[in-house]
N, C-alpha and C. Protein backbone atom coordinates (compact mmCIF):
# COMPACT_ATOMS: atom_id res chain seq x y z
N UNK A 1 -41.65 -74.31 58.37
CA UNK A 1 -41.01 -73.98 59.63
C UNK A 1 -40.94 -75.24 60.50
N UNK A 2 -39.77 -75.62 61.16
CA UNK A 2 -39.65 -76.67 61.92
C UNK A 2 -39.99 -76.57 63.10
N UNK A 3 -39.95 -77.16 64.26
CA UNK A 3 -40.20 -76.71 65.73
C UNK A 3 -39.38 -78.09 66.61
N UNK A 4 -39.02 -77.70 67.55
CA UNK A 4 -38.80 -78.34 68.49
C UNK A 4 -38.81 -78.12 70.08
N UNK A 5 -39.25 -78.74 70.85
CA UNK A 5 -40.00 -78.74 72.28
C UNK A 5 -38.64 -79.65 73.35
N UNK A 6 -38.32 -78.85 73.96
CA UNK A 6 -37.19 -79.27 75.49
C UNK A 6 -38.42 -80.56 75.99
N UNK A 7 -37.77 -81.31 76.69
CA UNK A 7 -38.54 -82.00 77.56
C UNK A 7 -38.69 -81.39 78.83
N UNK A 8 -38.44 -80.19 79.23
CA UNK A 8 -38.79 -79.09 80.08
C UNK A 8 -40.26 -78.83 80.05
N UNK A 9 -39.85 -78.34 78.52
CA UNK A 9 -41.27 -77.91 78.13
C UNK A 9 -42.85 -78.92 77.57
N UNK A 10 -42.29 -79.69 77.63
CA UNK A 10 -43.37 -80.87 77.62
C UNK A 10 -43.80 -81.16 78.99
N UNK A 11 -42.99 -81.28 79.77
CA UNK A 11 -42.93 -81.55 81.03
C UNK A 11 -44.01 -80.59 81.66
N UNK A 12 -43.63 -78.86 81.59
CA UNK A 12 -44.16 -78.02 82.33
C UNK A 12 -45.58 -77.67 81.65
N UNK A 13 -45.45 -78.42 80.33
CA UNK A 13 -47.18 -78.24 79.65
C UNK A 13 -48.07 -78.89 80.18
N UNK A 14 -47.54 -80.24 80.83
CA UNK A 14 -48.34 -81.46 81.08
C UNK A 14 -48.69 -80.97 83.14
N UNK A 15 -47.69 -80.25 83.42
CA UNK A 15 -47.90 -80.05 84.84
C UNK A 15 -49.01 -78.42 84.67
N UNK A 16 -48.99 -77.90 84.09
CA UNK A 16 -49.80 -76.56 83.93
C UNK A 16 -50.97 -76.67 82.68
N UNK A 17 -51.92 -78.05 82.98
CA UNK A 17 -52.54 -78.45 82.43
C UNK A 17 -53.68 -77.55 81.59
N UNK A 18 -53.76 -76.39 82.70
CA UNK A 18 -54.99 -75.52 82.48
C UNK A 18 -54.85 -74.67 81.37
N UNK A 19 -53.84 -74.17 81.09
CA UNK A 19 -53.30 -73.62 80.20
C UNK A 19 -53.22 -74.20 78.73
N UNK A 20 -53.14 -75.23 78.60
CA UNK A 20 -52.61 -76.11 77.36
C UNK A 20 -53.17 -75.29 76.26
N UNK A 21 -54.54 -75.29 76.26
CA UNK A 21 -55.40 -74.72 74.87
C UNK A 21 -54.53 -73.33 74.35
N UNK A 22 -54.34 -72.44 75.23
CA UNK A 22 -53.85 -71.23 75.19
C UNK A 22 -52.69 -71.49 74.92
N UNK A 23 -51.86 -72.18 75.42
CA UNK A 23 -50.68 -72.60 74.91
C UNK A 23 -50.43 -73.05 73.40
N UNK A 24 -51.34 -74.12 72.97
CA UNK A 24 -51.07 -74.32 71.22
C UNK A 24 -51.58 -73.38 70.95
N UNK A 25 -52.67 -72.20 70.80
CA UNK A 25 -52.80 -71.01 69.92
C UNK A 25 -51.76 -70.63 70.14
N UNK A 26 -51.07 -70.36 71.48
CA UNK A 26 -49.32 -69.38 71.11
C UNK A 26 -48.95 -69.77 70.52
N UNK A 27 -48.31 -71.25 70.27
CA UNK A 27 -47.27 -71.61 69.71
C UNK A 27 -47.72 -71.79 68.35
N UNK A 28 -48.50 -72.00 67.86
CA UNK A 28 -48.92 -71.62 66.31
C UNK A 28 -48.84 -70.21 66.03
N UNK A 29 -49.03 -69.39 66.68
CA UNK A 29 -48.49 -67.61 66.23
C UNK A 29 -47.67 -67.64 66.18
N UNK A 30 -46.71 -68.34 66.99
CA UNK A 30 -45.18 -68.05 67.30
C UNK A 30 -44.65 -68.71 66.01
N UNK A 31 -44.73 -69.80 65.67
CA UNK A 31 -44.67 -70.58 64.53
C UNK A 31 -45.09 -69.57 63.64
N UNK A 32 -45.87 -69.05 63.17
CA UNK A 32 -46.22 -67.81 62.06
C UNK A 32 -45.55 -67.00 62.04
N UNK A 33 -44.97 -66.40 63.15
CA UNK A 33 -43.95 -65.16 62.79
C UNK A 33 -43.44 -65.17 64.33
N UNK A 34 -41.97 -65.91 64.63
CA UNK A 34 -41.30 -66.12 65.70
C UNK A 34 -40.69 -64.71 66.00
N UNK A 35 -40.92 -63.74 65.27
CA UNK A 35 -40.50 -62.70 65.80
C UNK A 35 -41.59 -61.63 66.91
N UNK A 36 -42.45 -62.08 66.86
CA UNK A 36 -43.54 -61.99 67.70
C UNK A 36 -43.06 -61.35 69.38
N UNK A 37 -42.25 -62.18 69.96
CA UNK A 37 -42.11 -62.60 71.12
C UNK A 37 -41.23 -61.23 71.56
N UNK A 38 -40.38 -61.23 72.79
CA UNK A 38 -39.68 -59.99 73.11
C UNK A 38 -38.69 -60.91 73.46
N UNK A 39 -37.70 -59.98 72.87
CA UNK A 39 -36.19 -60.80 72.66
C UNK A 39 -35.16 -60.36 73.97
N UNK A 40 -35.19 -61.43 74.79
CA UNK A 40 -33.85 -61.28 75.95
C UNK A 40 -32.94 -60.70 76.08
N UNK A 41 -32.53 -60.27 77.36
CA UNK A 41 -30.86 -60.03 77.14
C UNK A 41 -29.90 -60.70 78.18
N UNK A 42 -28.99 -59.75 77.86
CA UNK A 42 -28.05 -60.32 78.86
C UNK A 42 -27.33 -61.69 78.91
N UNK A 43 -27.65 -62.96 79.45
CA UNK A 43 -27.23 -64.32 79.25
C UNK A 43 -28.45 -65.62 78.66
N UNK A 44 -29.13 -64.32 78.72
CA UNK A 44 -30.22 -64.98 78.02
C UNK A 44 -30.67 -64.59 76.47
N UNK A 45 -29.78 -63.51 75.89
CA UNK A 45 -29.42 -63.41 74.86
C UNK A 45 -29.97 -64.57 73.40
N UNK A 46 -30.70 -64.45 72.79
CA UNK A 46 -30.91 -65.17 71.83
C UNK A 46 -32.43 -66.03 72.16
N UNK A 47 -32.73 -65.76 72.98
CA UNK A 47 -34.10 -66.23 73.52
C UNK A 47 -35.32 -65.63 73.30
N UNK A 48 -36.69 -65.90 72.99
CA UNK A 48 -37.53 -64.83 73.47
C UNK A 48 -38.41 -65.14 74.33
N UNK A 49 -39.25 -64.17 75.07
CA UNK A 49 -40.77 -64.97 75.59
C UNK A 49 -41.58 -63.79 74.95
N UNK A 50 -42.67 -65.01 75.42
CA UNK A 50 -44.16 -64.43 74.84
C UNK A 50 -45.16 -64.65 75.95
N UNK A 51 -46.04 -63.76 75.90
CA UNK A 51 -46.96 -63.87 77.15
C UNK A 51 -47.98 -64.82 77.04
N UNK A 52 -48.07 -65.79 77.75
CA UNK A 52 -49.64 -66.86 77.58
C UNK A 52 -50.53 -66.48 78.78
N UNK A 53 -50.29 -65.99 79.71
CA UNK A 53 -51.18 -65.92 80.71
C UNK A 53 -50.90 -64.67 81.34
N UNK A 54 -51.22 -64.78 82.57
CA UNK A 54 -51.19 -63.07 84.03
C UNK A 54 -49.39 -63.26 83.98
N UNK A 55 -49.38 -64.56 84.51
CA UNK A 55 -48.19 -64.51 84.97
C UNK A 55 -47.29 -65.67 84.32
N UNK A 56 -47.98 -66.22 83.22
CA UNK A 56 -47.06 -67.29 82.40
C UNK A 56 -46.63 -66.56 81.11
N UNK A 57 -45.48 -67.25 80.61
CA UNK A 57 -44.92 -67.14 79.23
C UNK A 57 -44.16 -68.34 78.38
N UNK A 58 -44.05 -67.94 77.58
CA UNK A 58 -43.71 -69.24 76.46
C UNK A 58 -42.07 -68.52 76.49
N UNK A 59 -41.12 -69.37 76.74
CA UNK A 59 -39.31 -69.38 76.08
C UNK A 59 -39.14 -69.73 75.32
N UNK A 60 -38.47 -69.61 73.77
CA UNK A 60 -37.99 -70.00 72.71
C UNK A 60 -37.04 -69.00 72.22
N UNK A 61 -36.73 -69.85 71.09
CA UNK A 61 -35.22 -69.52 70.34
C UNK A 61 -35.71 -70.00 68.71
N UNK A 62 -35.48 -68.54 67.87
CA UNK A 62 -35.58 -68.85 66.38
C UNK A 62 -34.46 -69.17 65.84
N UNK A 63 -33.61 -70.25 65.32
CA UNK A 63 -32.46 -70.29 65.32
C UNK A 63 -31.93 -69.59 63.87
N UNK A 64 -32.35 -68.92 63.11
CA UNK A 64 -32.00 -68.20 61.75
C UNK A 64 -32.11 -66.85 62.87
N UNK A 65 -32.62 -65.88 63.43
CA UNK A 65 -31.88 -64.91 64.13
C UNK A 65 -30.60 -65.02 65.04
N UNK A 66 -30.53 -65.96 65.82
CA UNK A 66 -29.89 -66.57 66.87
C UNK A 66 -28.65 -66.69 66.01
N UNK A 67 -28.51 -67.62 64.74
CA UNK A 67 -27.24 -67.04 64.62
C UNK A 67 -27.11 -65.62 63.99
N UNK A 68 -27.80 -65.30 63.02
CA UNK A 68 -27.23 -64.26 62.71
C UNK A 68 -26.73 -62.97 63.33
N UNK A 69 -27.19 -63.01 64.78
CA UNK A 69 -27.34 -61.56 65.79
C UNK A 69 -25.57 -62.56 66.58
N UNK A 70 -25.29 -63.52 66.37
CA UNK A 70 -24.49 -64.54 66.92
C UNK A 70 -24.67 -64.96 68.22
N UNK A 71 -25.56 -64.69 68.45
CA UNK A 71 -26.37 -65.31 69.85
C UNK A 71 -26.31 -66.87 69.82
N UNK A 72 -25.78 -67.70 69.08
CA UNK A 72 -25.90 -68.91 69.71
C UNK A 72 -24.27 -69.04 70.26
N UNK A 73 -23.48 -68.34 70.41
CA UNK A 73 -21.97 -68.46 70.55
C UNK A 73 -22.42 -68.21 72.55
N UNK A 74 -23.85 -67.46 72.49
CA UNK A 74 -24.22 -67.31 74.36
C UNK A 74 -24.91 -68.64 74.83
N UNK A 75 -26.23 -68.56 73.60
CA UNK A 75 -27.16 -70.13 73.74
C UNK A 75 -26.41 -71.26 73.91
N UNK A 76 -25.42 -71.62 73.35
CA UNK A 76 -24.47 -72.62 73.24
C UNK A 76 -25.27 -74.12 73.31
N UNK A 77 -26.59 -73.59 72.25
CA UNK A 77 -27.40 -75.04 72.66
C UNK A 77 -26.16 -76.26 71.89
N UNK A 78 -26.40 -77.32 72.42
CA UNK A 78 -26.05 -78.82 72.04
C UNK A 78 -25.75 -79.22 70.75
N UNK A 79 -27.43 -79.01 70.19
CA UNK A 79 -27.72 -79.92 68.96
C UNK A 79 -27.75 -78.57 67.47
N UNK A 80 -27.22 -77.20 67.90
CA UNK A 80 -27.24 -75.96 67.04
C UNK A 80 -27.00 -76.54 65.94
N UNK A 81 -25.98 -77.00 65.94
CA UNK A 81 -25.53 -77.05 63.78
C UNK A 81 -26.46 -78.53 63.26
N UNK A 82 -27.27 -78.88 64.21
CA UNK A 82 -28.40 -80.15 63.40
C UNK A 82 -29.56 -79.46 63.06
N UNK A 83 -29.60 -78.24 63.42
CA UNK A 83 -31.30 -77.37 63.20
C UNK A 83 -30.79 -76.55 61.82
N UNK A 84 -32.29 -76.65 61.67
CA UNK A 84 -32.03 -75.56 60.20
C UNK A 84 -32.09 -73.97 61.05
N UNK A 85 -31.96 -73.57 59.68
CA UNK A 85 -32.47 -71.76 60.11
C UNK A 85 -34.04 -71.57 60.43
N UNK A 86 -34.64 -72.55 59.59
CA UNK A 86 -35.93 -72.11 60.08
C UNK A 86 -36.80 -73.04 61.29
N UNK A 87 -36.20 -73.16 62.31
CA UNK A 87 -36.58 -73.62 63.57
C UNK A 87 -36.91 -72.63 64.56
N UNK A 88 -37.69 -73.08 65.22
CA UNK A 88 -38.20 -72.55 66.39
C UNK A 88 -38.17 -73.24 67.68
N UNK A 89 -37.07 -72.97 68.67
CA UNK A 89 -37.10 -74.16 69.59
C UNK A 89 -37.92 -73.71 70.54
N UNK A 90 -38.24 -74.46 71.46
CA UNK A 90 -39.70 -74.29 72.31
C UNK A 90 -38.57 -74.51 74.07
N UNK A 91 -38.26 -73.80 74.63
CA UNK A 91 -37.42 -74.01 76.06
C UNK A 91 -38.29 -74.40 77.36
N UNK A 92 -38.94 -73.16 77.39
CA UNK A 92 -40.06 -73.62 78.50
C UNK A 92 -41.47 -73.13 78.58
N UNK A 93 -42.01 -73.30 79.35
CA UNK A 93 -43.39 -72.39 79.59
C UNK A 93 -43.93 -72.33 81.37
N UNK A 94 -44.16 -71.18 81.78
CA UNK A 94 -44.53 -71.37 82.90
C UNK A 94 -44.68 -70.11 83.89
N UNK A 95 -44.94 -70.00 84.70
CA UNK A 95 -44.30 -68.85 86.19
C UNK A 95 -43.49 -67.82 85.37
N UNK A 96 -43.86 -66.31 85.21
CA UNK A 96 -42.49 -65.47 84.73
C UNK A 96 -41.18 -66.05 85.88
N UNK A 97 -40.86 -66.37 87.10
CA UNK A 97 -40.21 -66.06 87.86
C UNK A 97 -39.25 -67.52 87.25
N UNK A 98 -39.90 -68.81 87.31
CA UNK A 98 -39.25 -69.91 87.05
C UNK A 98 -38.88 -70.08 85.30
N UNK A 99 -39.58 -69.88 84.81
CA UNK A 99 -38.98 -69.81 83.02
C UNK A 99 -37.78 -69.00 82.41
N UNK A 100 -37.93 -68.08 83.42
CA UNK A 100 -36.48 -67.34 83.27
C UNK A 100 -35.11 -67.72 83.95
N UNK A 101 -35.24 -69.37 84.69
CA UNK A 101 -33.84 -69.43 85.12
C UNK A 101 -33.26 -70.80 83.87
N UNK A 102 -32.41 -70.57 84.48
CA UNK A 102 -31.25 -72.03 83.75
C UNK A 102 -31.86 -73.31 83.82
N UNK A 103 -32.62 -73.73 84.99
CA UNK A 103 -32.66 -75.11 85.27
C UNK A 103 -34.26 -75.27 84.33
N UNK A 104 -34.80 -74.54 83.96
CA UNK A 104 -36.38 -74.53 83.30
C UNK A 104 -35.99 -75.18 81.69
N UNK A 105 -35.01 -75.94 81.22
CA UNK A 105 -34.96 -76.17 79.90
C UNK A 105 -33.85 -75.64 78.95
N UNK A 106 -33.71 -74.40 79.34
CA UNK A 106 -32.57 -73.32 78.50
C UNK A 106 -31.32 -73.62 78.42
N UNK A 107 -30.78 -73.84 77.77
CA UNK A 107 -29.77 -74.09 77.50
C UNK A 107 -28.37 -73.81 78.16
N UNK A 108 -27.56 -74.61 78.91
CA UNK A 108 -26.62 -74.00 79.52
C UNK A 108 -25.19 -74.19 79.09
């Protein structure tokens, strides 16, 4: 399984320091079975989060569902046809309130 991390999300790991530990156990589950997470809707379509904290969560995108559900035709990430199917992109982590907008990493 491949992975790849937004500089969002590096960014918001390094500013929500406290968290970090809890953060790589997620993302190694998530990495184990990316279906884990609860899958978006709406324009956020093709995304999931996962809970790391009270009020934090992990954003990502498995890109072997993403297309097949054709959710990346919403994601409209960039670099889509350079990822395999078995990727896991990593968008953001942080605040439920801020990880869920546009400007947190996600793809616009």
């Amino acid at each position: 399984m491949n992975e790849t991390y937004s500089d969002q999300f590096v960014k918001s790991l390094k500013k929500f320091a406290s968290i970090k530990k809890r953060a790589v156990n997620k993302i190694d589950k998530i990495i184990q079975n990316p279906l884990t997470g609860e899958p978006l809707k709406y324009d956020l379509r093709g995304l999931y989060s996962a809970p790391l904290a009270k009020n934090f969560l992990i954003i990502y995108s498995y890109c072997k569902i993403c297309r097949k559900k054709g959710d990346d035709k919403i994601l409209r990430c960039s670099d889509c046809t350079d990822m395999i199917n078995e990727t896991v992109r990593f968008f953001d982590v942080g605040p439920h309130d801020k990880a869920y907008s546009r400007g947190s990493g996600i793809p616009t």
